[in-house]
N, C-alpha and C. Protein backbone atom coordinates (compact mmCIF):
# COMPACT_ATOMS: atom_id res chain seq x y z
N UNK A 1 -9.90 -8.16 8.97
CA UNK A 1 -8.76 -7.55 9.60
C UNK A 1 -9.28 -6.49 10.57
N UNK A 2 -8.94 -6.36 11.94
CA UNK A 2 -9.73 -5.50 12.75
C UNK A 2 -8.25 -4.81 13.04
N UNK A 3 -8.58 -3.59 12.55
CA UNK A 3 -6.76 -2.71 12.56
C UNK A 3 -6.61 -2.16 13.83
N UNK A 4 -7.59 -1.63 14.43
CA UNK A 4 -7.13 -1.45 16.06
C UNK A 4 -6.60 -2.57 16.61
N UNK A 5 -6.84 -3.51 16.90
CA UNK A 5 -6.78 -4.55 17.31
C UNK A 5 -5.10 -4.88 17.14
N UNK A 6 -4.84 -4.58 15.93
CA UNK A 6 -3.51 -5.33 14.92
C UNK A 6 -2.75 -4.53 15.70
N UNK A 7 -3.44 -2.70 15.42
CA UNK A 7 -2.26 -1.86 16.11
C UNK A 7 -1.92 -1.86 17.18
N UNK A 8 -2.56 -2.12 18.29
CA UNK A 8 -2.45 -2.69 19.83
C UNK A 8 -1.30 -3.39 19.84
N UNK A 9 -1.64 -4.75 18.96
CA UNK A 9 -0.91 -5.59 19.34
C UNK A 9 0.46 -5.27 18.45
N UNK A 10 0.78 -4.53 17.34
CA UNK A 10 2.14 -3.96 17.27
C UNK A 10 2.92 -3.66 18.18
N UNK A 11 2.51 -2.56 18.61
CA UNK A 11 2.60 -1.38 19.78
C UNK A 11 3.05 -2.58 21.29
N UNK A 12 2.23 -3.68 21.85
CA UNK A 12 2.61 -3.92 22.77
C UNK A 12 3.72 -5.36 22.35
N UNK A 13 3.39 -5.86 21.65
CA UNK A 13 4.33 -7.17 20.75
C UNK A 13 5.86 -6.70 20.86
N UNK A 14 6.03 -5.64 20.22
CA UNK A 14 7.39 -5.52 19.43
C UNK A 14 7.98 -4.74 20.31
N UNK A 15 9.49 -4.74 20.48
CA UNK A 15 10.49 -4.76 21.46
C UNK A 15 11.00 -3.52 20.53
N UNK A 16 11.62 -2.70 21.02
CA UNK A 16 12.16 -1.75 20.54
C UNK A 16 13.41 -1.18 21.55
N UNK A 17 14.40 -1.02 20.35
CA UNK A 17 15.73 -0.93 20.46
C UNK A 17 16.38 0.98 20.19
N UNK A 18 17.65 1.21 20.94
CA UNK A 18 17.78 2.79 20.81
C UNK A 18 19.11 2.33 20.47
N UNK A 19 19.73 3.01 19.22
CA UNK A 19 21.10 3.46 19.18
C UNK A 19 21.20 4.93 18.48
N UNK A 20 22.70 5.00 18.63
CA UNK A 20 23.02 6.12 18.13
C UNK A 20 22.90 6.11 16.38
N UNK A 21 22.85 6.99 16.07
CA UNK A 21 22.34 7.66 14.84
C UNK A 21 23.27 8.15 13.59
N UNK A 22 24.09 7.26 12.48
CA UNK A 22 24.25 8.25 11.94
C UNK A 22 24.39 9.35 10.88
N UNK A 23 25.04 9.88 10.13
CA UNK A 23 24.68 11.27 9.33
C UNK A 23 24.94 12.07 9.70
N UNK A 24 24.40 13.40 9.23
CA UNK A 24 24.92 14.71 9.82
C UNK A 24 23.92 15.21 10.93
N UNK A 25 24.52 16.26 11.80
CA UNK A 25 23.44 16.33 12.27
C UNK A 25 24.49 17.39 13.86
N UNK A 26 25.43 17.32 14.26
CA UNK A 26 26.64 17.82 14.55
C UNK A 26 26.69 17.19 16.29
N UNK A 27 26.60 17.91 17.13
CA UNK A 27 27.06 16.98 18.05
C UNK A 27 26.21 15.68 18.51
N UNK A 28 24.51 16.49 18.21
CA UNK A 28 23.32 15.42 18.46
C UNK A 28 23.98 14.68 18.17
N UNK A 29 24.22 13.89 17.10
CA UNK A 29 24.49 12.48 16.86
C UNK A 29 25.60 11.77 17.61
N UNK A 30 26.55 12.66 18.28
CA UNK A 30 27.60 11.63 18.99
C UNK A 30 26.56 11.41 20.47
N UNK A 31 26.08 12.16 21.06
CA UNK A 31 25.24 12.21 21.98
C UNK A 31 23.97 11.31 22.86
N UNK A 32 23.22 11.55 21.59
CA UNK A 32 22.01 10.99 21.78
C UNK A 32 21.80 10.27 20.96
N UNK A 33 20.88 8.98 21.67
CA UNK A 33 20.20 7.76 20.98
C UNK A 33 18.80 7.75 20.46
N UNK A 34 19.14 8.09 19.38
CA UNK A 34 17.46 8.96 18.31
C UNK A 34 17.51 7.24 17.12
N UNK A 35 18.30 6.81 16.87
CA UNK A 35 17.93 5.56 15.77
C UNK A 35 17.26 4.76 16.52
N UNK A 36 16.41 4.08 16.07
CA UNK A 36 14.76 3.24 16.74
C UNK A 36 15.08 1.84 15.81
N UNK A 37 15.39 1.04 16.42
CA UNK A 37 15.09 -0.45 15.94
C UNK A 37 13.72 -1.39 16.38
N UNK A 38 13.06 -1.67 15.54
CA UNK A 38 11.77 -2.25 16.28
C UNK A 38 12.01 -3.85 15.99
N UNK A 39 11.41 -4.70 16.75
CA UNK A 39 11.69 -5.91 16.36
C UNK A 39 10.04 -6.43 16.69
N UNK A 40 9.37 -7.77 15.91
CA UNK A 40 8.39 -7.81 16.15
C UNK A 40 7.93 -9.47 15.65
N UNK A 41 7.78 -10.25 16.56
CA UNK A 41 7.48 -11.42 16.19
C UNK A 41 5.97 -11.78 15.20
N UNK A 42 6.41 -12.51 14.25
CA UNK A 42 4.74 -12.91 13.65
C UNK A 42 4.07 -13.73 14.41
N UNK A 43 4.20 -14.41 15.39
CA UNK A 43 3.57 -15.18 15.98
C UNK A 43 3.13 -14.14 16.92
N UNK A 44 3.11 -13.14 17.87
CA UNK A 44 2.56 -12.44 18.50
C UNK A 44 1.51 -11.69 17.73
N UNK A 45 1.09 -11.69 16.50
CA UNK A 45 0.58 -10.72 16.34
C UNK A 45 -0.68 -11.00 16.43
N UNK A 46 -1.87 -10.27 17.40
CA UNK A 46 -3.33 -10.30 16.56
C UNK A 46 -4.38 -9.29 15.84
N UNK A 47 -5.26 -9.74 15.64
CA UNK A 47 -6.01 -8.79 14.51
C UNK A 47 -6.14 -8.89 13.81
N UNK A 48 -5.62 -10.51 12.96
CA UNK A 48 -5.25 -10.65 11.98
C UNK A 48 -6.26 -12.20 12.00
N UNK A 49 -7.02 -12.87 10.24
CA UNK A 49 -6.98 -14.17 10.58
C UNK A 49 -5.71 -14.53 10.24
N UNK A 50 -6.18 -16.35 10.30
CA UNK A 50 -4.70 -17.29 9.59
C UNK A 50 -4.63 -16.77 8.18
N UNK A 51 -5.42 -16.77 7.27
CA UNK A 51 -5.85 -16.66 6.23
C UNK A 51 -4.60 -15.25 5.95
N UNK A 52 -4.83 -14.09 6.72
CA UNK A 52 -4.59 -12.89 5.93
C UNK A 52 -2.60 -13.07 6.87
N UNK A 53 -2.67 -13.68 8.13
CA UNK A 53 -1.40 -13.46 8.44
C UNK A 53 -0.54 -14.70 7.31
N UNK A 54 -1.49 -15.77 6.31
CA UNK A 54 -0.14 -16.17 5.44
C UNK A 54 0.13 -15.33 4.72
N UNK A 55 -0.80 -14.71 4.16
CA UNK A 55 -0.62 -13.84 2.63
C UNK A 55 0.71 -13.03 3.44
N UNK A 56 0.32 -12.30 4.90
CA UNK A 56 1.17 -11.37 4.96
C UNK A 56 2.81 -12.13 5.08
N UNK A 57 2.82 -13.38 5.38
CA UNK A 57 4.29 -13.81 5.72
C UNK A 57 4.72 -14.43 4.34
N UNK A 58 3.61 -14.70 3.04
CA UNK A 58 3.99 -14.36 1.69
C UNK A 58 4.45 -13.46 0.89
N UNK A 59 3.96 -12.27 1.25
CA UNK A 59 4.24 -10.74 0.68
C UNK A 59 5.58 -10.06 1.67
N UNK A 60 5.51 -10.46 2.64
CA UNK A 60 6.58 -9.84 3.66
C UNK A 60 8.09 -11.16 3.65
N UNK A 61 8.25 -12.02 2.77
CA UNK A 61 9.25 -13.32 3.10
C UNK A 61 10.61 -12.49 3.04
N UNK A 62 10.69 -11.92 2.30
CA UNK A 62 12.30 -10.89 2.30
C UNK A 62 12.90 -9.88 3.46
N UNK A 63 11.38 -10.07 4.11
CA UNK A 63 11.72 -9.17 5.52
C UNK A 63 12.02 -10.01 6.65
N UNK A 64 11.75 -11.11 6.30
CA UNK A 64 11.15 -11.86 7.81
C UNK A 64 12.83 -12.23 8.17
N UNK A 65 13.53 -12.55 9.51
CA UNK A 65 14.77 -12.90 9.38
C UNK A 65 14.51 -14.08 9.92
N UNK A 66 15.33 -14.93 10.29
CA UNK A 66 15.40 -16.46 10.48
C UNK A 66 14.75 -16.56 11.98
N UNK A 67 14.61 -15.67 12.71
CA UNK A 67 13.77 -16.23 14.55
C UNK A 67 12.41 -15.83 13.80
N UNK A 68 11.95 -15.41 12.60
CA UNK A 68 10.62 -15.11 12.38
C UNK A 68 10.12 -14.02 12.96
N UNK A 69 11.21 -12.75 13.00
CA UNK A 69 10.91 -11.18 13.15
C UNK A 69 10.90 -10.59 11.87
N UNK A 70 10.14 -9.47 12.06
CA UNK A 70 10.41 -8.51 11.07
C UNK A 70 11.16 -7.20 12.00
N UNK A 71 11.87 -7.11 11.12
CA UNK A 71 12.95 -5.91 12.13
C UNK A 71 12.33 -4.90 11.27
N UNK A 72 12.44 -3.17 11.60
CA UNK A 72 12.46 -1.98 10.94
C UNK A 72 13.00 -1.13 11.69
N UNK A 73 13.76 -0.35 10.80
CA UNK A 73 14.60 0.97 11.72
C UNK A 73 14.19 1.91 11.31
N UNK A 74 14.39 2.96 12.05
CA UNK A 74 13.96 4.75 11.62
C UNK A 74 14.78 5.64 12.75
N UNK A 75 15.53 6.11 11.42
CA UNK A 75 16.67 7.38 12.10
C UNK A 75 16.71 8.68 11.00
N UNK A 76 15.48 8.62 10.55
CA UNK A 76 15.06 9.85 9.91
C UNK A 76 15.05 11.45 10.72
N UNK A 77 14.74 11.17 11.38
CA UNK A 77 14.63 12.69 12.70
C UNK A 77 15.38 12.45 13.22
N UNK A 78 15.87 13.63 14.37
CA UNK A 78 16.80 14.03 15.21
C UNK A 78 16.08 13.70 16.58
N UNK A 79 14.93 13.22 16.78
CA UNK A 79 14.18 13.03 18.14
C UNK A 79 13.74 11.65 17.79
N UNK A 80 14.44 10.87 18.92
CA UNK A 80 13.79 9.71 19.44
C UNK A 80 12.01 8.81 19.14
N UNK A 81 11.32 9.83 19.77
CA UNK A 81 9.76 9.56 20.25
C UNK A 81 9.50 9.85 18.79
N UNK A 82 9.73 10.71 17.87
CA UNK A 82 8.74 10.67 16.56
C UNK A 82 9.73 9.84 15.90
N UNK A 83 10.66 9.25 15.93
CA UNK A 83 11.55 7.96 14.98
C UNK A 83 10.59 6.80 15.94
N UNK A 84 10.05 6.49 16.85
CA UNK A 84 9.79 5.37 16.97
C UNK A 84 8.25 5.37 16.89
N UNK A 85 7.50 6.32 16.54
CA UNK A 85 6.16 6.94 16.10
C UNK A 85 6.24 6.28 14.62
N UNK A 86 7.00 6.63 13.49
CA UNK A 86 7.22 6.26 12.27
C UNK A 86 7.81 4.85 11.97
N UNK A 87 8.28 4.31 13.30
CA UNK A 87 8.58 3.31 12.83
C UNK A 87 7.37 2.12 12.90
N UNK A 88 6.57 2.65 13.98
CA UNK A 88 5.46 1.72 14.30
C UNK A 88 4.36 2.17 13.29
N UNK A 89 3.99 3.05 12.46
CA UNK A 89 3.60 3.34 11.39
C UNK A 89 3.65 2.83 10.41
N UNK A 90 5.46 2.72 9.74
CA UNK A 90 5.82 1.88 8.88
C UNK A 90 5.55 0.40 8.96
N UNK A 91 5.68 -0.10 10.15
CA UNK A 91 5.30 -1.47 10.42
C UNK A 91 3.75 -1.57 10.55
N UNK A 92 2.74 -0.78 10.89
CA UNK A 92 1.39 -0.74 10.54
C UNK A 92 1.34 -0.98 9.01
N UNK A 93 1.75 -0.03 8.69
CA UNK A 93 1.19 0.00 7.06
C UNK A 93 1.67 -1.56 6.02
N UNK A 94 3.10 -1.53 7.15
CA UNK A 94 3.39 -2.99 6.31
C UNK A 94 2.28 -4.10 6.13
N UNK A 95 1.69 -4.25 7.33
CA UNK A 95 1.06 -5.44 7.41
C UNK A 95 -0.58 -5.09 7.22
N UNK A 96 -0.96 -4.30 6.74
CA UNK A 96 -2.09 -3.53 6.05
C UNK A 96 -2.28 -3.30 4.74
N UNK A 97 -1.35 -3.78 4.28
CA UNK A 97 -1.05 -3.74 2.53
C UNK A 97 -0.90 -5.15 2.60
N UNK A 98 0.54 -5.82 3.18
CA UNK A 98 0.59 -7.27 2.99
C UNK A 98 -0.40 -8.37 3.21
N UNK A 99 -1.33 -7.67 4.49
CA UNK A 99 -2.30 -9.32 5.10
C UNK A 99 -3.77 -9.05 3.99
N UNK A 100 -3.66 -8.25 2.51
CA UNK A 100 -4.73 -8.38 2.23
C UNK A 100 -5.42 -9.34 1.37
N UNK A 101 -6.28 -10.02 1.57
CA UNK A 101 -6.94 -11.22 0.84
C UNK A 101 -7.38 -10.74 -0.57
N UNK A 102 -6.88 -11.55 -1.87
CA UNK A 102 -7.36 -11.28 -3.31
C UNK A 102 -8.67 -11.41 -2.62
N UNK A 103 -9.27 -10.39 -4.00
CA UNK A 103 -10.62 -10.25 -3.98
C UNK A 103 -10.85 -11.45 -4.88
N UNK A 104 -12.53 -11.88 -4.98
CA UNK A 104 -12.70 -12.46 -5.86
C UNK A 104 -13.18 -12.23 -7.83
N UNK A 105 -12.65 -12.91 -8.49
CA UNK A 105 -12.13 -12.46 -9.57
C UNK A 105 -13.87 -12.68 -10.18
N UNK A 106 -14.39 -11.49 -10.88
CA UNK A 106 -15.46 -11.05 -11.04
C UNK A 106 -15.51 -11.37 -12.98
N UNK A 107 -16.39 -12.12 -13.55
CA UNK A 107 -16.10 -12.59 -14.90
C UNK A 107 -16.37 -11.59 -15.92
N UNK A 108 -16.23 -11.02 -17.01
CA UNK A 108 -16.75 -9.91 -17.53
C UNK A 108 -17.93 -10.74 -18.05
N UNK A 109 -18.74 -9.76 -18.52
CA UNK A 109 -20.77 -9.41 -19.02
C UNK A 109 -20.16 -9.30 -20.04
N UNK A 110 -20.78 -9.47 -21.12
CA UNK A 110 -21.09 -9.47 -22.53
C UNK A 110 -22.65 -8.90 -22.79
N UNK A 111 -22.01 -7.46 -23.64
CA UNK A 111 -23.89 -6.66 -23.55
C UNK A 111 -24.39 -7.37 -24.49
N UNK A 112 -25.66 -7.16 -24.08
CA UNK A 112 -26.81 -7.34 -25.24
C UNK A 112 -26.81 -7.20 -26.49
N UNK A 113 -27.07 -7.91 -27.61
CA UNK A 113 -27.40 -7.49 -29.29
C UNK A 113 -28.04 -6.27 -29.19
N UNK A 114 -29.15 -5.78 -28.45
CA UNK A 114 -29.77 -4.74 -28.34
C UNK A 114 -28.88 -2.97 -27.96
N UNK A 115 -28.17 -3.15 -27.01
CA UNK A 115 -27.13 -2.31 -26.46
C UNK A 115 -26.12 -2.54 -27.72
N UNK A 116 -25.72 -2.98 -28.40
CA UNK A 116 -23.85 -3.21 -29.10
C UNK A 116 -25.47 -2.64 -30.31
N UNK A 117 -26.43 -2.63 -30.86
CA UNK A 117 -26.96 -2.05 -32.18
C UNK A 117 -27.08 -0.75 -31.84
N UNK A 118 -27.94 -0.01 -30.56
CA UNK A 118 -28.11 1.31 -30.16
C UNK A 118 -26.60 2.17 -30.32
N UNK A 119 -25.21 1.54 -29.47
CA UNK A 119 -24.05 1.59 -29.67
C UNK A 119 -24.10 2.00 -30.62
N UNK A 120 -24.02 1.19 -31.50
CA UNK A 120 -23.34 1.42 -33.64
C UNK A 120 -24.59 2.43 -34.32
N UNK A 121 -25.39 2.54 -33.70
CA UNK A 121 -26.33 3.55 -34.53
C UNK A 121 -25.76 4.71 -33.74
N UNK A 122 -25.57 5.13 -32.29
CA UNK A 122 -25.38 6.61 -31.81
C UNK A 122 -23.96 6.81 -32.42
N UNK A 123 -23.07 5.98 -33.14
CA UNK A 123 -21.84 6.26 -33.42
C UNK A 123 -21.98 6.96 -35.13
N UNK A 124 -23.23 5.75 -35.54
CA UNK A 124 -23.00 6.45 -36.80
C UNK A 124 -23.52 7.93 -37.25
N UNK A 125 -24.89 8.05 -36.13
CA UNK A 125 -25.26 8.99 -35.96
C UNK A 125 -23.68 10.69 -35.95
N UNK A 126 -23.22 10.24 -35.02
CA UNK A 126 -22.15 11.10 -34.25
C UNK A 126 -20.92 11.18 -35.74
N UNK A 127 -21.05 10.12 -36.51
CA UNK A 127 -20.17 10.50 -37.69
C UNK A 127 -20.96 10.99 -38.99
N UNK A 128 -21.92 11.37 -39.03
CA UNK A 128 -22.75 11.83 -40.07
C UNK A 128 -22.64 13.48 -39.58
N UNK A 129 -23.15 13.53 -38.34
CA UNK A 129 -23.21 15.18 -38.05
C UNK A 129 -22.05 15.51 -38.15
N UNK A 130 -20.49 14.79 -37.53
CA UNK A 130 -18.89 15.87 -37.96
C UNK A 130 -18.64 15.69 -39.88
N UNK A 131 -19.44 14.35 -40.56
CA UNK A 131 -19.03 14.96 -41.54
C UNK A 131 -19.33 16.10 -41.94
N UNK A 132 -20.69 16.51 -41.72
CA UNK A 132 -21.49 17.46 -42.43
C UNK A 132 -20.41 18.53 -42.04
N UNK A 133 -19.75 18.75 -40.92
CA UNK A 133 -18.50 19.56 -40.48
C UNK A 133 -17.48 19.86 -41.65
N UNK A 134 -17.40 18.96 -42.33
CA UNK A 134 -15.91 19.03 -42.91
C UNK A 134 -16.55 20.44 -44.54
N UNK A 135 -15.16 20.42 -44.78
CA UNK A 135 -15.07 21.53 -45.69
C UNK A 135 -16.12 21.10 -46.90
N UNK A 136 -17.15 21.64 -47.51
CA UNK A 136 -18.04 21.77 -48.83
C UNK A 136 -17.16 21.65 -49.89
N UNK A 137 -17.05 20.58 -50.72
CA UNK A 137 -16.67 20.85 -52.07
C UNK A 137 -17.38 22.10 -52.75
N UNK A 138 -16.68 22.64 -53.66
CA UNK A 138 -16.21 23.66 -54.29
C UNK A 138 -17.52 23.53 -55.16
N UNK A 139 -18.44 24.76 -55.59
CA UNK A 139 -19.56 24.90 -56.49
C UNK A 139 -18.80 25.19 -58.07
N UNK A 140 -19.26 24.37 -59.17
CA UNK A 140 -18.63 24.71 -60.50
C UNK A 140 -20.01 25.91 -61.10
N UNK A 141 -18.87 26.99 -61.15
CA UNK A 141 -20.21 28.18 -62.26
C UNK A 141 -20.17 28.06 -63.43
């Protein structure tokens, strides 16, 4: 995955949309167009192999809508330029978590007879010295 690359092609791929905003916020919001819709085809994207863009259109299927966009909005802030900063963020990170390839599954080791005896002797060792810890029975005079 070469992430500059990916982010480029976010950034120039995806079409981005302005509406109004809303919530509280008092006149700003009748005003100005601060909500950021991004739209972004999977087929435009590169940076990516085939390999990691299925996983990502596996992990991402609930997002994808039927032309094969992933839409994301951000109307978190009251300013425009950092809602569409976060939105291309959010859509970074999406596909940076989603396009990642399982690793390969590594078998467990089984130690040595030698290691599992050293084991059981430093243990018994370690329970001989806290007994000696515990309270002395009582001397009869």
């Amino acid at each position: 995955m070469n992430i500059t690359l990916l982010r480029q092609s976010i950034r120039n791929a995806s079409e981005a949309s302005f509406s109004r905003s809303g919530g509280p916020g008092g006149q700003n919001v009748n005003k100005l167009n601060t909500k950021v819709t991004l739209r972004l085809r999977l087929a435009d994207i590169t940076g990516l192999s085939d390999a990691e863009l299925d996983m990502a259109r596996k992990q991402l299927a609930n997002r994808i809508n039927g032309e094969d966009e992933i839409v994301i909005n951000s109307d978190e802030e009251r300013s425009q330029r950092i809602n569409l900063e976060r939105a291309y963020f959010r859509l970074e990170a999406l596909f940076v978590t989603a396009a990642k390839l399982p690793t390969k599954h590594r078998p467990a080791t089984k130690l040595s007879l030698i290691v599992r005896k050293k084991r059981m002797r430093l243990k018994q060792l370690q329970s001989r010295k806290k007994a000696l810890r515990r309270t002395k029975p009582a001397l009869d005079d």
